[in-house]
N, C-alpha and C. Protein backbone atom coordinates (compact mmCIF):
# COMPACT_ATOMS: atom_id res chain seq x y z
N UNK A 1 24.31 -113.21 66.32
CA UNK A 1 25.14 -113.71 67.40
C UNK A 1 24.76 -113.00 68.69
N UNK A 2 24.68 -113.75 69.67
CA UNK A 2 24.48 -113.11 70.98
C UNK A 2 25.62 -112.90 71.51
N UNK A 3 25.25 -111.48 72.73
CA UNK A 3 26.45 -111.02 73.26
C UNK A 3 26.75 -111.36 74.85
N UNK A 4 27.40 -111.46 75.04
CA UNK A 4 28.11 -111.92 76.80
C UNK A 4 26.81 -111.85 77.40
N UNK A 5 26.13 -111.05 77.46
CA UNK A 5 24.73 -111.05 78.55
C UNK A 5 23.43 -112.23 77.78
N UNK A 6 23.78 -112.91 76.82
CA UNK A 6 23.02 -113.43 76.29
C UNK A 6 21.57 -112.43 75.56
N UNK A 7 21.73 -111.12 75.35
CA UNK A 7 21.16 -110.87 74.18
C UNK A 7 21.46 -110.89 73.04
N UNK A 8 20.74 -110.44 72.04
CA UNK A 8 20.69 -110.14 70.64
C UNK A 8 21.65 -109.35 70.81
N UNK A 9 22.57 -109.25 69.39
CA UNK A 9 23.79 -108.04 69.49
C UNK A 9 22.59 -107.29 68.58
N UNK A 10 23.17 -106.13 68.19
CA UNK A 10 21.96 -104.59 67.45
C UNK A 10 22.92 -105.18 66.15
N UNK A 11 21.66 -105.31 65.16
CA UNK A 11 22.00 -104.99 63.61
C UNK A 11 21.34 -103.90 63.28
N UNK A 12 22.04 -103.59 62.04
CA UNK A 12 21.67 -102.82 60.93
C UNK A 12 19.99 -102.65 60.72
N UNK A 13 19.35 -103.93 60.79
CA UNK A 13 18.27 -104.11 60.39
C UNK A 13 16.98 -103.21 62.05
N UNK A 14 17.92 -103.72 63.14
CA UNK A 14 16.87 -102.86 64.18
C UNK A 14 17.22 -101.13 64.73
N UNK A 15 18.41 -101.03 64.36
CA UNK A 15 18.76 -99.87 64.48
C UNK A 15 17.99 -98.25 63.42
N UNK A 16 17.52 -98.76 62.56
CA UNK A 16 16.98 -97.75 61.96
C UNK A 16 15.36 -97.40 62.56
N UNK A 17 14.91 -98.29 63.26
CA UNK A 17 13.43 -98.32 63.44
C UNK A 17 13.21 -97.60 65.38
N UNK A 18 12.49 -96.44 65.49
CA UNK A 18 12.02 -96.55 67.03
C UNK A 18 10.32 -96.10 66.94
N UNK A 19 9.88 -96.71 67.68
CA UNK A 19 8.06 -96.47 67.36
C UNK A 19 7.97 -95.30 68.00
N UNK A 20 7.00 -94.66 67.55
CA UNK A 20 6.87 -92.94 68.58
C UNK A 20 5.27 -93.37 68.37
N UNK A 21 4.84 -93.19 69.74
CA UNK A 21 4.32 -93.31 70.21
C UNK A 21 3.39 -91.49 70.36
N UNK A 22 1.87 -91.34 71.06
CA UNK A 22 0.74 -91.25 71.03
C UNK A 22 1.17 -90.52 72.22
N UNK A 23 0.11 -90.15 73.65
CA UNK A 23 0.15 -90.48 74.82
C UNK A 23 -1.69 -89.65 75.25
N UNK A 24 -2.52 -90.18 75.86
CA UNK A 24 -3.78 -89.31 76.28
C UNK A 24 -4.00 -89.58 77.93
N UNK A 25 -4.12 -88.30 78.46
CA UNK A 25 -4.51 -88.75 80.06
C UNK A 25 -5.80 -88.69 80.43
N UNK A 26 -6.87 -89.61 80.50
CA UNK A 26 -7.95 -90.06 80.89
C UNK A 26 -8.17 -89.95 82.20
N UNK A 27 -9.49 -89.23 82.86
CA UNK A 27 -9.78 -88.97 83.82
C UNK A 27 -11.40 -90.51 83.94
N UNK A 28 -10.56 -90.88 85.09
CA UNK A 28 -11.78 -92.03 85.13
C UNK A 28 -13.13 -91.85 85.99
N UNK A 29 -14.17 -92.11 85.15
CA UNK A 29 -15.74 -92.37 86.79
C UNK A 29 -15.17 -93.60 87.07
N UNK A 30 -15.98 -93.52 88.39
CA UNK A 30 -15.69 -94.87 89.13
C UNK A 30 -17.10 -95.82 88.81
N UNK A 31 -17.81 -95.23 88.14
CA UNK A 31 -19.13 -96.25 87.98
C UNK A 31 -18.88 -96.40 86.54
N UNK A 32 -18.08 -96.30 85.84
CA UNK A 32 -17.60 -96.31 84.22
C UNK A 32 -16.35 -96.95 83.63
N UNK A 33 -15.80 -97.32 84.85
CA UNK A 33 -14.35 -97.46 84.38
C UNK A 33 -14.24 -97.69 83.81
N UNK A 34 -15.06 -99.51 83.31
CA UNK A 34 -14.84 -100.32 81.72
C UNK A 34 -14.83 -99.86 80.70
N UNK A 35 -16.17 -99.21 80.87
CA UNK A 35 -16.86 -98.60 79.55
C UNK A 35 -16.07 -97.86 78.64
N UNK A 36 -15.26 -96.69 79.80
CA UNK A 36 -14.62 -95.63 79.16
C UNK A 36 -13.01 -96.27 78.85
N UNK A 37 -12.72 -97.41 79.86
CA UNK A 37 -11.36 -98.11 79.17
C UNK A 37 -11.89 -99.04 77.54
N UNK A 38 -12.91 -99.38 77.57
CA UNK A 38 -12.98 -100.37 76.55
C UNK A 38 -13.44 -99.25 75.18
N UNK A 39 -13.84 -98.29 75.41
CA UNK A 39 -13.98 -97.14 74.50
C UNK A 39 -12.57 -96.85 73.53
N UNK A 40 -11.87 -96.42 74.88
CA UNK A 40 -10.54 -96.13 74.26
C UNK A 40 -9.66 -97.23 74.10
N UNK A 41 -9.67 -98.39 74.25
CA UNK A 41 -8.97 -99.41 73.97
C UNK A 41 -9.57 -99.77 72.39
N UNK A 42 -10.77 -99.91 71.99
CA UNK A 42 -11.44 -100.29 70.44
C UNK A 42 -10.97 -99.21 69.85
N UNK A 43 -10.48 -97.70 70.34
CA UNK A 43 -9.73 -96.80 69.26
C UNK A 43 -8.09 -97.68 69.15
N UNK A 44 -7.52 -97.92 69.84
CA UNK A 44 -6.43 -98.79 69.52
C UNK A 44 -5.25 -98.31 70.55
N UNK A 45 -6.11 -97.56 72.17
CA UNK A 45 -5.33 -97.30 72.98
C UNK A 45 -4.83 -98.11 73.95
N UNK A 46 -3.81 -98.21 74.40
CA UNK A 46 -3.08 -99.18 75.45
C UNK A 46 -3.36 -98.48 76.98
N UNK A 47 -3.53 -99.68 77.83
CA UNK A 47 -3.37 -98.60 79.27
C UNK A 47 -2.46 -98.86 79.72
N UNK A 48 -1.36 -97.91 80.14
CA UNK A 48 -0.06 -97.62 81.03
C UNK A 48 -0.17 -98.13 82.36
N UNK A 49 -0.75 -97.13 82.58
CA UNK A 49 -1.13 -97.18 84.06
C UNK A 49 -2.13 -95.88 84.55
N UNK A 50 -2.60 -96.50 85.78
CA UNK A 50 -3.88 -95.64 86.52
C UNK A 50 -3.23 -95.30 88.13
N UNK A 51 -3.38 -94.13 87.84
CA UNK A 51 -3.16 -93.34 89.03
C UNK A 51 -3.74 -92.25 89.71
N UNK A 52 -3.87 -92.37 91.34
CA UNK A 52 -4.70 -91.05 91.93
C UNK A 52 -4.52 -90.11 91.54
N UNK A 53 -5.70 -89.08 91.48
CA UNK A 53 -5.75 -87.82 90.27
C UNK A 53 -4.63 -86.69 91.32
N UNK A 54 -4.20 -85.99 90.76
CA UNK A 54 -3.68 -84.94 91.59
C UNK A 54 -4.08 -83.97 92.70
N UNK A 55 -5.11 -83.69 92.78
CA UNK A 55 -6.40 -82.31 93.35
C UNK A 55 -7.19 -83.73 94.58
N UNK A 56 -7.25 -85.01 93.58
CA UNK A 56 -8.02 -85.39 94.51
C UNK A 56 -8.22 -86.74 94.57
N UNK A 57 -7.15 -87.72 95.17
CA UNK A 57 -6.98 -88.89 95.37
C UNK A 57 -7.84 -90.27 94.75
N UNK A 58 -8.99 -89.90 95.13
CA UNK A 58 -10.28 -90.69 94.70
C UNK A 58 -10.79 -90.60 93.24
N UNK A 59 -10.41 -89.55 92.67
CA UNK A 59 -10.13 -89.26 91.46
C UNK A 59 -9.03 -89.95 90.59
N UNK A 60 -9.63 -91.43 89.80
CA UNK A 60 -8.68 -92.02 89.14
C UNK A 60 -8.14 -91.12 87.93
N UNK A 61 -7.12 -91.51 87.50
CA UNK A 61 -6.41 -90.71 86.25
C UNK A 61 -5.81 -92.21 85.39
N UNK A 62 -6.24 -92.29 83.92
CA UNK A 62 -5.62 -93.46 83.30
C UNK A 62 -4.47 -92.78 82.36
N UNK A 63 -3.31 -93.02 82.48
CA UNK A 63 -2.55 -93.38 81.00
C UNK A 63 -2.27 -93.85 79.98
N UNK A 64 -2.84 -93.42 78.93
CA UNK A 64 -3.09 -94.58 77.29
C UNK A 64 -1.33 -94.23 76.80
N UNK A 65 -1.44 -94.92 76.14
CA UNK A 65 -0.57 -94.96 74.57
C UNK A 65 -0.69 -95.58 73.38
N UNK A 66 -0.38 -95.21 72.13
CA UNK A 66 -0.67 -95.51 71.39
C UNK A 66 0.34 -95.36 70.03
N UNK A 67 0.81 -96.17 69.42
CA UNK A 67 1.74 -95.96 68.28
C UNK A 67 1.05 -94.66 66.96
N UNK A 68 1.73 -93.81 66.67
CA UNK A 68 1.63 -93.24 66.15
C UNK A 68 1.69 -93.03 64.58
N UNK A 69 0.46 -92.71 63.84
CA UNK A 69 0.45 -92.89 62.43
C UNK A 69 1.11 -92.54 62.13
N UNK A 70 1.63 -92.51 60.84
CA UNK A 70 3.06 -91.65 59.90
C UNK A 70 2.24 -91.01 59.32
């Protein structure tokens, strides 16, 4: 049954489950980007997001994630 906001109400059945997750921070070349995203994407990493490196703007920084084995 859905609730006033038109979601799903929480059962029994989703309440026991939360994925935990991975996390790796990737420092990107700029003449590589693909390579080194499609590297870590065929390990089974997700990209978050890409952001200017800290020290030095031009310096991309990627965020993976990844569900975590048991």
């Amino acid at each position: 049954m859905d609730n006033v906001r038109g979601r799903p109400s929480t059962t029994a059945a989703t309440v026991g489950h939360m994925t935990k997750w991975e996390y790796a921070t990737v420092p990107l070349l700029v003449h590589a980007t693909k390579q080194i995203l499609d590297t870590w994407g065929e390990d089974g990493w997700e990209l978050v997001q890409v952001v200017p490196g800290p020290n030095n703007p031009e310096q991309l920084v990627a965020y993976l994630k990844r569900e975590r084995q048991a």
